[in-house]
Protein backbone atom coordinates (compact mmCIF):
# COMPACT_ATOMS: atom_id res chain seq x y z
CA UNK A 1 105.79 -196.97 52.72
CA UNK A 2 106.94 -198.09 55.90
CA UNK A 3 105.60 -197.04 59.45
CA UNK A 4 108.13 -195.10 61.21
CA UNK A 5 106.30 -195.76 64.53
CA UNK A 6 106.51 -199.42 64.39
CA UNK A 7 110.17 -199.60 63.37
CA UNK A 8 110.95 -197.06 66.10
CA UNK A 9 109.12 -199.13 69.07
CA UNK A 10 110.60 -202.92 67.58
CA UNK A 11 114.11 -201.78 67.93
CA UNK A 12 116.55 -200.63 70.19
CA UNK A 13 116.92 -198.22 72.79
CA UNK A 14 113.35 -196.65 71.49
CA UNK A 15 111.97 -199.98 72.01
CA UNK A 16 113.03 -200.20 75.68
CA UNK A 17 111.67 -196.89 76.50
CA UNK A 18 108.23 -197.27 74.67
CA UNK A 19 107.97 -200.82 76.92
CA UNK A 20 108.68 -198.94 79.89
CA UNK A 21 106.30 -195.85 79.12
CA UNK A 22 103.80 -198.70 78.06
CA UNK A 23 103.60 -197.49 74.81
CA UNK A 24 101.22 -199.77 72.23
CA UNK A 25 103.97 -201.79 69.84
CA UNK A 26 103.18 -203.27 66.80
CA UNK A 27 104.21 -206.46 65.98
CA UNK A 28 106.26 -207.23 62.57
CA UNK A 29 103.99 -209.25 60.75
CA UNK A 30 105.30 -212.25 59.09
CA UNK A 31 104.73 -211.77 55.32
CA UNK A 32 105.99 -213.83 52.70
CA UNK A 33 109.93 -214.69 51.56
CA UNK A 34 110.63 -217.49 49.09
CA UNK A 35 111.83 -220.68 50.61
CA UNK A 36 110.19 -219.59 54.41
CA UNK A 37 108.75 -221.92 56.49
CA UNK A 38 105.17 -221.94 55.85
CA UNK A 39 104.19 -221.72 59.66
CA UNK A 40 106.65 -221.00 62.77
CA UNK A 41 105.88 -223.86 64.43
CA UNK A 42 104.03 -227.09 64.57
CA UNK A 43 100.25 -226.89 63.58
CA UNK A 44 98.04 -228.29 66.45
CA UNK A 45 94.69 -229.91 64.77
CA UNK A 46 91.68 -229.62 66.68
CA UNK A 47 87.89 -231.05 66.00
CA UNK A 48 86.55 -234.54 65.23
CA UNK A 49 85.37 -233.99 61.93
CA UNK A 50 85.84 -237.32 59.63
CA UNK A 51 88.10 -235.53 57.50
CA UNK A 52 90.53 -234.48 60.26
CA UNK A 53 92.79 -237.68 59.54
CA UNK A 54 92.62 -236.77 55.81
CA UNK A 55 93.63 -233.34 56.07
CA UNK A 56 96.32 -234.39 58.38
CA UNK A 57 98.07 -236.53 56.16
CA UNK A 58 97.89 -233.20 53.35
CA UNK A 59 99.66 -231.13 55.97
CA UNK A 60 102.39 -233.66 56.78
CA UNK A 61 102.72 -234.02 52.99
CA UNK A 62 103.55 -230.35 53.17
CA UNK A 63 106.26 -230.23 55.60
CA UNK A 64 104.52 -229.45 58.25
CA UNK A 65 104.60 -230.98 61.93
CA UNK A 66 100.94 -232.19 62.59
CA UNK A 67 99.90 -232.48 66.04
CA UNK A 68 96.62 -233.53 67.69
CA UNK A 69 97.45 -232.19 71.31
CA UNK A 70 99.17 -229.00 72.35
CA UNK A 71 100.76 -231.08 75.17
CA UNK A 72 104.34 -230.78 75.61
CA UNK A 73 104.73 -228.35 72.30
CA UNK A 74 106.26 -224.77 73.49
CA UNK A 75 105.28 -223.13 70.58
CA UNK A 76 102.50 -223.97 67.88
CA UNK A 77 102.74 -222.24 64.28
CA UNK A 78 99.31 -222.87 63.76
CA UNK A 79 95.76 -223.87 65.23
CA UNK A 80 93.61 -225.46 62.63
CA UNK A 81 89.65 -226.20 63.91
CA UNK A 82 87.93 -229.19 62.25
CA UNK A 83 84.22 -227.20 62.67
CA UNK A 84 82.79 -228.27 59.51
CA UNK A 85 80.14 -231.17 60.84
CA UNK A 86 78.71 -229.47 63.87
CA UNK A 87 75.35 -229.65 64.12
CA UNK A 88 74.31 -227.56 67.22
CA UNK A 89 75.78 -224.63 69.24
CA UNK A 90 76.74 -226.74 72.44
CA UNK A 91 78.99 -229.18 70.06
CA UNK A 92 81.25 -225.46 69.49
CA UNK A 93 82.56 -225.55 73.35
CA UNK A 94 85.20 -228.54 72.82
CA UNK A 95 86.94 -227.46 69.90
CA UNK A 96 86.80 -223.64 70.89
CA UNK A 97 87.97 -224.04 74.29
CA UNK A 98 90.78 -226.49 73.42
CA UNK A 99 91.82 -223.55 71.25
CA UNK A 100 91.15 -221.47 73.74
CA UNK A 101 93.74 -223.45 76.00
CA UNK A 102 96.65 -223.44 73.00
CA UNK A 103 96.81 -220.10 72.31
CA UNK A 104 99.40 -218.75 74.93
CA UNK A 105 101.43 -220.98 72.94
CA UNK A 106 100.84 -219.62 69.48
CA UNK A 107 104.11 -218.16 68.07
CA UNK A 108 104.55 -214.75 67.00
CA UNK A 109 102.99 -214.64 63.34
CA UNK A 110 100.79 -217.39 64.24
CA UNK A 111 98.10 -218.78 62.53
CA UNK A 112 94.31 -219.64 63.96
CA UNK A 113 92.32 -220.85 60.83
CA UNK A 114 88.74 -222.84 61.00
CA UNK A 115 86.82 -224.78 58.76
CA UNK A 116 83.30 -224.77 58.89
CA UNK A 117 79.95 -224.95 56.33
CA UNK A 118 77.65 -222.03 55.13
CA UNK A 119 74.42 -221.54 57.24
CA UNK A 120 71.74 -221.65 54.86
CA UNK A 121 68.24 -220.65 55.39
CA UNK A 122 67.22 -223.60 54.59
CA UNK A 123 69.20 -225.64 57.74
CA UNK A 124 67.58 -226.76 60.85
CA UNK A 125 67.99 -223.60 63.27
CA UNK A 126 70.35 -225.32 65.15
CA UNK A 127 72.35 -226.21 62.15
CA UNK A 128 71.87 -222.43 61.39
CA UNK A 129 73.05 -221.21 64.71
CA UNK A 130 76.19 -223.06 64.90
CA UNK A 131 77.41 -222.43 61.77
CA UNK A 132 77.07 -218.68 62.18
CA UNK A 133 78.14 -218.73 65.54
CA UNK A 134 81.30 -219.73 64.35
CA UNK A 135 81.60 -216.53 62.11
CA UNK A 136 81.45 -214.47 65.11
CA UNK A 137 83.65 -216.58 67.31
CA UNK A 138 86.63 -216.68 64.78
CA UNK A 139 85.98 -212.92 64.15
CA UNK A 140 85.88 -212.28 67.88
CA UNK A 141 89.59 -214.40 68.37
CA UNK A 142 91.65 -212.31 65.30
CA UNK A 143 91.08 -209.45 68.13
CA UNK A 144 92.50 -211.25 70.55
CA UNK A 145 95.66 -212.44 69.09
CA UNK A 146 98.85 -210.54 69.62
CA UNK A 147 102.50 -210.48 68.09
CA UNK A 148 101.10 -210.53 64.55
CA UNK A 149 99.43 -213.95 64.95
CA UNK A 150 95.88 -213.87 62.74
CA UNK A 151 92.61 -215.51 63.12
CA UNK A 152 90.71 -216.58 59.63
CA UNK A 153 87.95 -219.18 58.10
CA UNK A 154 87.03 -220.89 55.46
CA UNK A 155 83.42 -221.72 54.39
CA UNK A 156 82.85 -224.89 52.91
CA UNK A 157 79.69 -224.84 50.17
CA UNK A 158 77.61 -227.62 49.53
CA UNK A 159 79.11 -231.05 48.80
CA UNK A 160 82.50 -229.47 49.24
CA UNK A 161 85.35 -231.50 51.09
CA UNK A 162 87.47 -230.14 53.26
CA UNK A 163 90.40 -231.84 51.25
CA UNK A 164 88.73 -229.97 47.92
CA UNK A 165 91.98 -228.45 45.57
CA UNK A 166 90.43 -224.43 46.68
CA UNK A 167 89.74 -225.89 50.12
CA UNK A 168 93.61 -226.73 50.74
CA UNK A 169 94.77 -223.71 48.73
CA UNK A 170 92.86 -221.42 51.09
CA UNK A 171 94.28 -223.37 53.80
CA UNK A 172 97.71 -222.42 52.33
CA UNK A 173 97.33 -218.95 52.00
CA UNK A 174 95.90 -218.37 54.96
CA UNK A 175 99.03 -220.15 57.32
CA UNK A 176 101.90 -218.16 54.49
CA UNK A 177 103.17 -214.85 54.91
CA UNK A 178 100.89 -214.26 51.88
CA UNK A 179 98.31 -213.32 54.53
CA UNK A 180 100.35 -211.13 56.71
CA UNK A 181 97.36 -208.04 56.84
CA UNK A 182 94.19 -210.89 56.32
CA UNK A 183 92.75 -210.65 59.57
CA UNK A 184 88.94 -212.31 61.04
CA UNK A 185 87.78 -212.93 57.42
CA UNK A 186 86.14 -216.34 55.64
CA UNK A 187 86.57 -217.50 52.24
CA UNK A 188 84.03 -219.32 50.85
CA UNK A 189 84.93 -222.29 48.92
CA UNK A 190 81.70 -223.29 46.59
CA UNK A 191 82.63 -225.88 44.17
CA UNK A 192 85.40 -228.61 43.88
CA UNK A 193 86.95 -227.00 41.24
CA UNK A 194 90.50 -226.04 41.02
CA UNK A 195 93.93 -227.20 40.65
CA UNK A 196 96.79 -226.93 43.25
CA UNK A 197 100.16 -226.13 42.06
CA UNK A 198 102.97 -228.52 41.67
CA UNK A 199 104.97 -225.49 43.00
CA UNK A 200 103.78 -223.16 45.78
CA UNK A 201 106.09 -220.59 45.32
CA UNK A 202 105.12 -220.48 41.05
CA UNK A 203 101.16 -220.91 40.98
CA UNK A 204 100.94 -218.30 37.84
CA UNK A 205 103.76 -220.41 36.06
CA UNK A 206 102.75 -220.01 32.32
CA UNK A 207 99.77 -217.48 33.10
CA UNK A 208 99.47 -214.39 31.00
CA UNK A 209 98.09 -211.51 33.28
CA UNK A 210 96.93 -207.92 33.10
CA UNK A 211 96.75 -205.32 35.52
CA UNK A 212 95.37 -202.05 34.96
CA UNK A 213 96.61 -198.67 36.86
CA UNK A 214 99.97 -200.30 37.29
CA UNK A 215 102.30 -197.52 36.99
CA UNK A 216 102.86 -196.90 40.85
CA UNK A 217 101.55 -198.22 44.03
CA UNK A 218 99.51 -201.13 44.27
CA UNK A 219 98.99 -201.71 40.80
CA UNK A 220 102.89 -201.81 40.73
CA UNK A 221 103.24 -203.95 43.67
CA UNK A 222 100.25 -206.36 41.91
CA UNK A 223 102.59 -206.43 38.68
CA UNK A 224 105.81 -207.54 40.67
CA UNK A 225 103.92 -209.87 42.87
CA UNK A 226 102.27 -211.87 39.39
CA UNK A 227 105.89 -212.04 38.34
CA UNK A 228 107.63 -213.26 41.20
CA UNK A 229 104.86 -216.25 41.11
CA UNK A 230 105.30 -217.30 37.76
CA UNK A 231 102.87 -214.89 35.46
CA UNK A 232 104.20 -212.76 32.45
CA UNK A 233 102.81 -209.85 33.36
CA UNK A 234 101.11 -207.07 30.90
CA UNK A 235 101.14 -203.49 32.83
CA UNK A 236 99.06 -200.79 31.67
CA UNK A 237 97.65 -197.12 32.20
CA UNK A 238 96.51 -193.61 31.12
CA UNK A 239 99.75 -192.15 28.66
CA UNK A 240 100.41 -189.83 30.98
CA UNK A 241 102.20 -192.35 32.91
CA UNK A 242 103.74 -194.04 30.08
CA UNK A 243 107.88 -193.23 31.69
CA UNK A 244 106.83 -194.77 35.67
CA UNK A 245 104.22 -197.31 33.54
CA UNK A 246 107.93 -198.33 31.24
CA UNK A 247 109.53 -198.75 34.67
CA UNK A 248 107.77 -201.94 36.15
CA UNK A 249 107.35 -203.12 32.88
CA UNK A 250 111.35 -203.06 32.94
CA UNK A 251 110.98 -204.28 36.54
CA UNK A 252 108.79 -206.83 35.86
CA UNK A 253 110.17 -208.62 32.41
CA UNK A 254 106.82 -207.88 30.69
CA UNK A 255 105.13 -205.48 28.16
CA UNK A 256 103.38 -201.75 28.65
CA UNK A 257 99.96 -200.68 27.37
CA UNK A 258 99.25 -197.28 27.22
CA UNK A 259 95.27 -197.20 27.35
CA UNK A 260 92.80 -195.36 29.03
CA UNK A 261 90.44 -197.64 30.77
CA UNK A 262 87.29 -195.34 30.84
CA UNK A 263 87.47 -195.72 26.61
CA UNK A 264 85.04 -197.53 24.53
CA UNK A 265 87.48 -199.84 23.09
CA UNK A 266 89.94 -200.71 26.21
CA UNK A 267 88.75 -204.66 26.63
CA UNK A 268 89.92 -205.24 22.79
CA UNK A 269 92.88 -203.05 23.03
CA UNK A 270 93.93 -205.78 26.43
CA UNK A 271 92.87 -208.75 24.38
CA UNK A 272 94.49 -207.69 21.51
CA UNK A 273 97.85 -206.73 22.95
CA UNK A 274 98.48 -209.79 25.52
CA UNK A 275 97.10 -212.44 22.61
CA UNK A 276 99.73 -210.68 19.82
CA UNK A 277 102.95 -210.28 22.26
CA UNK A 278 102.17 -213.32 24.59
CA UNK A 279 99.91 -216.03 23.25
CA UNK A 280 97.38 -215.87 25.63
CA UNK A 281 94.92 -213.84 28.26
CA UNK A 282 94.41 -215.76 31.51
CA UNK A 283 94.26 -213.00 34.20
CA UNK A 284 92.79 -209.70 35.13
CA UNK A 285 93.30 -207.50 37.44
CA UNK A 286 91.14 -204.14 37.70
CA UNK A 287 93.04 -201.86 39.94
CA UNK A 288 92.86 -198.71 37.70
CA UNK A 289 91.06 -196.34 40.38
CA UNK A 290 91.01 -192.46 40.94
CA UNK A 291 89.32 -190.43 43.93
CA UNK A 292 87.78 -187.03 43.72
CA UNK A 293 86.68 -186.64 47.75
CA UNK A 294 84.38 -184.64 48.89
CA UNK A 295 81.52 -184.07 51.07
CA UNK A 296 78.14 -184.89 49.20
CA UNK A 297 76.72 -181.52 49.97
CA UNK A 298 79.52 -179.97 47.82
CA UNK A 299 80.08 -182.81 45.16
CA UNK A 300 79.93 -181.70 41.63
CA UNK A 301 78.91 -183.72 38.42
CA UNK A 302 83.01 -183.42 37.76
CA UNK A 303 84.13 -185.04 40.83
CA UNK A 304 81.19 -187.79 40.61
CA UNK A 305 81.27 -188.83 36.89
CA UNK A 306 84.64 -189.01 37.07
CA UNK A 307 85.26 -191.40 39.51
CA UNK A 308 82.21 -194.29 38.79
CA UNK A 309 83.45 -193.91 35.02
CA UNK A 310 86.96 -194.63 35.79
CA UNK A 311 86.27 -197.45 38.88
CA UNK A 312 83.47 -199.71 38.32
CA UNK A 313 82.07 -198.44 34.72
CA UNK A 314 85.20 -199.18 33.02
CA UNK A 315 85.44 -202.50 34.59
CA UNK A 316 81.72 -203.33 33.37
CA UNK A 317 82.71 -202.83 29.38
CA UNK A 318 85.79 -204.05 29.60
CA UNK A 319 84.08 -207.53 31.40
CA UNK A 320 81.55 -207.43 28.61
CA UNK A 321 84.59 -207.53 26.11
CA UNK A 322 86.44 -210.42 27.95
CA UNK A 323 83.09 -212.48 28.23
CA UNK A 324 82.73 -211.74 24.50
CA UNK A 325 85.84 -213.12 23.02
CA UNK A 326 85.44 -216.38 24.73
CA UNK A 327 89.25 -216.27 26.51
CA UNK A 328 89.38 -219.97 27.99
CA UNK A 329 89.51 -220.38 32.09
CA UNK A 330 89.68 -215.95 32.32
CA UNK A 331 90.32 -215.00 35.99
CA UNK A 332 89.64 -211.74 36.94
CA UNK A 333 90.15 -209.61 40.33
CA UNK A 334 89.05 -206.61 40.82
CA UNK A 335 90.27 -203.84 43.08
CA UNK A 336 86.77 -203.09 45.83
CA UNK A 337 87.62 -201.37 49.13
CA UNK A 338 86.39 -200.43 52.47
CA UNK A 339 84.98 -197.65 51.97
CA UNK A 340 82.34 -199.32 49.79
CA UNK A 341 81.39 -202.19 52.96
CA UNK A 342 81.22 -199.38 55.10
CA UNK A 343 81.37 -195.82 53.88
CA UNK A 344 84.13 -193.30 54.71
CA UNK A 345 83.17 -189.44 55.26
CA UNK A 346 83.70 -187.56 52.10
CA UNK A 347 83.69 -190.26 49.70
CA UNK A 348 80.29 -190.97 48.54
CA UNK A 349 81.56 -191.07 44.88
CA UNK A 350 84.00 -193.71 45.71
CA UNK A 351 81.89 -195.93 48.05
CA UNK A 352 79.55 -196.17 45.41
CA UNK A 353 81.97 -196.85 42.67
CA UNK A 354 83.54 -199.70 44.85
CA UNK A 355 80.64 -200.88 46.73
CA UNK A 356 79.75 -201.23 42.66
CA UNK A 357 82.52 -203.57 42.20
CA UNK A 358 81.36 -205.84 45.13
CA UNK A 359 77.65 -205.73 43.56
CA UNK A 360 79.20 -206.52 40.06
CA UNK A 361 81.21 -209.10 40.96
CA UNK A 362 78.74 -210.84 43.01
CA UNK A 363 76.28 -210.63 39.90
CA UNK A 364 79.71 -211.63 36.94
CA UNK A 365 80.59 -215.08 38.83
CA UNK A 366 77.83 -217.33 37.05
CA UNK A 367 78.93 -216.26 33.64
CA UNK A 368 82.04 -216.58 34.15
CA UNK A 369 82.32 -219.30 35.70
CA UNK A 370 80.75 -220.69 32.55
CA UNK A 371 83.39 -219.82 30.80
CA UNK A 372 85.38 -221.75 32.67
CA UNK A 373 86.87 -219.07 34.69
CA UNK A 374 86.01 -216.84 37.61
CA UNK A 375 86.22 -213.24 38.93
CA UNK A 376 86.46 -211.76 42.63
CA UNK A 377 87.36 -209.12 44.52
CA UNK A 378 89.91 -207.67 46.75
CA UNK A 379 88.82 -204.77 49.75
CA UNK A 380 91.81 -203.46 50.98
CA UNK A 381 91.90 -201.30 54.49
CA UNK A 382 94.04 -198.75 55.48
CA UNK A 383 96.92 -199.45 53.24
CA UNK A 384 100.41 -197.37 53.18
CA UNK A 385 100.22 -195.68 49.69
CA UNK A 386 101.47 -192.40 48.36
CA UNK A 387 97.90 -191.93 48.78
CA UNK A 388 97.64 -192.44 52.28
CA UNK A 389 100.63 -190.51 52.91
CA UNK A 390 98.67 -187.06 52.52
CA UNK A 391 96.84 -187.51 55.29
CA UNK A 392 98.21 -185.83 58.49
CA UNK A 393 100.59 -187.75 60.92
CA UNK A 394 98.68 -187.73 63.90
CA UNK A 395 95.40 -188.85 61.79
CA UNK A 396 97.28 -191.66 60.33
CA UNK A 397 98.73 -192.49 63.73
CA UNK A 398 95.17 -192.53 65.10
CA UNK A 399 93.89 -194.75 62.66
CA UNK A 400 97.04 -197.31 62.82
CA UNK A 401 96.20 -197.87 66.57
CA UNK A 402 92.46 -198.06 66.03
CA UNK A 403 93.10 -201.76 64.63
CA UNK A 404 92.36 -204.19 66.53
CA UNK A 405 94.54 -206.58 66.61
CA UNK A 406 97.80 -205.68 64.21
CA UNK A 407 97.81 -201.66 65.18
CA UNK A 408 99.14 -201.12 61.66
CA UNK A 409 98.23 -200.51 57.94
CA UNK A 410 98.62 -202.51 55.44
CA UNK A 411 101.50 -202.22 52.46
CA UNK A 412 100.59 -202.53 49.04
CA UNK A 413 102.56 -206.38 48.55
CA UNK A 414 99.23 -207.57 51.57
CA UNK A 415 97.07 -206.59 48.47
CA UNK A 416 99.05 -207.78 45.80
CA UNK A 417 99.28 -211.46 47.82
CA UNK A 418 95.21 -211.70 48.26
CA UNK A 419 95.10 -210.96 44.48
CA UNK A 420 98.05 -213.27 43.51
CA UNK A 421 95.94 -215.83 45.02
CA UNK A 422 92.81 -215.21 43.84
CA UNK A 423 94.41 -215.41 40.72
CA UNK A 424 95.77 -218.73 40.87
CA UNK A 425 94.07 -221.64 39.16
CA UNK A 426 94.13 -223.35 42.55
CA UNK A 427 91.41 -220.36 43.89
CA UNK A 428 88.82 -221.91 41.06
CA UNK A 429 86.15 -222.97 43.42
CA UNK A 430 86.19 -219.45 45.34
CA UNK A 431 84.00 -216.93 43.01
CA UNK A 432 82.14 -213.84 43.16
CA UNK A 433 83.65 -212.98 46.67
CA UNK A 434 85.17 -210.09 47.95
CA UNK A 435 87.93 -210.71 50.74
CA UNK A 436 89.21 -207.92 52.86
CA UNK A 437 92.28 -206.85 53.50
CA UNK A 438 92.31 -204.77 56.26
CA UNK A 439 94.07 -206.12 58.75
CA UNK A 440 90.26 -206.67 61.04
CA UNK A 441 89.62 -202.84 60.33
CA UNK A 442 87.38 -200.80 58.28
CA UNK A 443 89.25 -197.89 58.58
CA UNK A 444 90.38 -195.76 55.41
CA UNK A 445 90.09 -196.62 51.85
């Protein structure tokens, strides 16, 4: 669902006269087309890290022009800090402030992206205290950046390379359009594991995937997403939706699966329908969700049940039944938000059903990842949703110029990207995190 305002102040004569009246414009963000250039511009790579040279020759190997001075370049694509073997606070000034010096010429739809190592309690304080300083630094520079330009990190575990498969595929996703409403947020890359695809544009090529509560909105734009990158994709919901569910089934080449979630036996209905139709189950993706708002003081045991059956309780049995039937390398997303990192008036019900999924992914990663597979979450922000669309126009407008940095929500294809990644063999060393995707705002659901 697009946002009127922004088309209305990046065109034409309206665009003129909201200029002149000073009006706040929105930038276009640059999300992802097959066959785009992965970054506007040549990427300018900052940092003396002993993997700098190594991660250099990657990018050149994928098309990009690699740069270790801004000098003479009139626009850079991309910033990439080399932050991962700093060892005290005072070492941050260099790399930070050459940044500092290179943005003004960071294209429109930009990308700023660091690499840096977990601070453990168990480092040196000033290990500590640079390596979380960097958290709020990169944080701190996604506000700053204008025209639709973001600002993102990735957290290197123990032992983990910078030139690790999840490492680079991170990298990836973070300079693509994929990333178009991923804004001041860290992955954290903890193992070595993963594969990178011999295609960019097809990383689910051969992958079997689910996703739940995909007759309309995000689950629909999740469904086309896992198509367009390769997966054969298995949509299902509640019957009632069984002509819209047929739809992007239609839409997407697959297979429909009228189920109800919240029932006893959903798991081994999935298993059983995407092993007899298509061979195999390799991805999951719980986005079946409902909402029943209201304030606490006049919640009823309808409105509360309802909602932690259907969003995190469902996800729980049907995990047990995935974990139980021993599906080989099983990668699972689930659907968190917001409102369950930082509450939302009203919603009690749901911030505890999706501050659930955060807690229950968090807790799901070791086994798992024994399995040979993985399972993380997704917290989008104020996305544009049929959902969304109920609230009135000058709240919505409100909230779209409370963000930071993009002054915008989100679509549902900026949560269907973070998922199709997630999802991708390549994200194996990334598991039992929750990324947002909120464009650097926690407001909404």
């Amino acid at each position: 669902m697009a946002d009127k305002y922004l088309e209305l102040v990046n065109s034409g004569l309206t665009k003129k006269l909201a200029t002149s009246l000073g009006l706040p414009r929105p930038s276009i963000l640059r999300r992802y087309a097959p066959g785009e250039a992965l970054l506007p511009g040549p990427v300018l790579l900052l940092g003396d890290s002993s993997s700098a040279q190594q991660l250099a020759d990657t990018l050149l190997g994928w098309g990009l022009d690699v740069r270790r001075h801004a000098v003479g370049v009139n626009r850079l694509g991309g910033i990439v800090l080399m932050l991962d073997e700093l060892e005290a606070p005072a070492e941050l000034s260099a790399p930070m402030l050459a940044a500092g010096a290179a943005l003004r010429q960071l294209a429109p739809g930009g990308r700023v992206v660091s690499l840096s190592r977990e601070a453990l309690d168990t480092d040196a304080p000033a290990v500590a205290a640079v390596r979380q300083g960097i958290d709020g630094a990169m944080r701190s520079v996604g506000r700053e950046l204008r025209g639709g330009a973001t600002a993102n990190g990735i957290v290197l575990g123990h032992g983990v390379s910078p030139s690790a498969p999840s490492a680079l595929a991170a990298l990836h996703f973070f300079f693509s359009g994929r990333s178009a409403y991923v804004d001041g947020q860290f992955l954290s890359v903890d193992s070595a594991d993963g594969t990178l695809p011999a295609d960019f544009s097809q990383p689910l090529a051969g992958k079997v995937a689910v996703v739940t509560g995909a007759a309309r909105g995000i689950g629909a734009a999740i469904a086309q997403t896992l198509h367009r990158d390769g997966a054969t994709v298995v949509v299902v919901d509640v019957p009632g939706a069984g002509d819209a569910l047929a739809k992007v089934a239609n839409k997407v080449s697959g297979t429909a699966l009228q189920v109800d979630v919240t029932r006893p036996d959903a798991g081994a209905k999935i298993i059983e329908h995407a092993v007899a139709r298509h061979g195999s189950l390799d991805i999951v993706i719980h986005n079946a969700g409902i909402t029943r708002d209201k304030l606490l003081a006049n919640m009823d045991a309808r409105r509360w049940d309802s909602v932690i059956a259907v969003n995190i309780s469902s996800q729980l049995a049907m995990n047990e039944a995935f974990l139980a039937a021993e599906l080989p390398g099983l990668r699972i997303v689930s659907l968190a938000s917001t409102s369950g990192i930082a509450g939302n008036r009203g919603q009690t019900n749901y911030a505890a059903s999706k501050g659930g999924v955060i807690g229950m992914v968090r807790a799901s990663a070791a086994s798992f990842a024994a399995a040979g597979g993985g399972i993380n979450a997704v917290a989008p922000g104020f996305i544009e949703t049929e959902m969304t669309a109920k609230i009135p126009v000058a709240t919505r407008t409100v909230a779209r110029m409370l963000m930071p940095s993009l002054m915008q929500g989100g679509l549902p294809v900026d949560v269907a990207e973070a998922i199709g990644f997630l999802a991708s063999d390549a994200a194996a060393g990334i598991n039992g995190r929750t990324l947002r995707v909120c464009g650097q705002s926690l407001v909404g659901a």
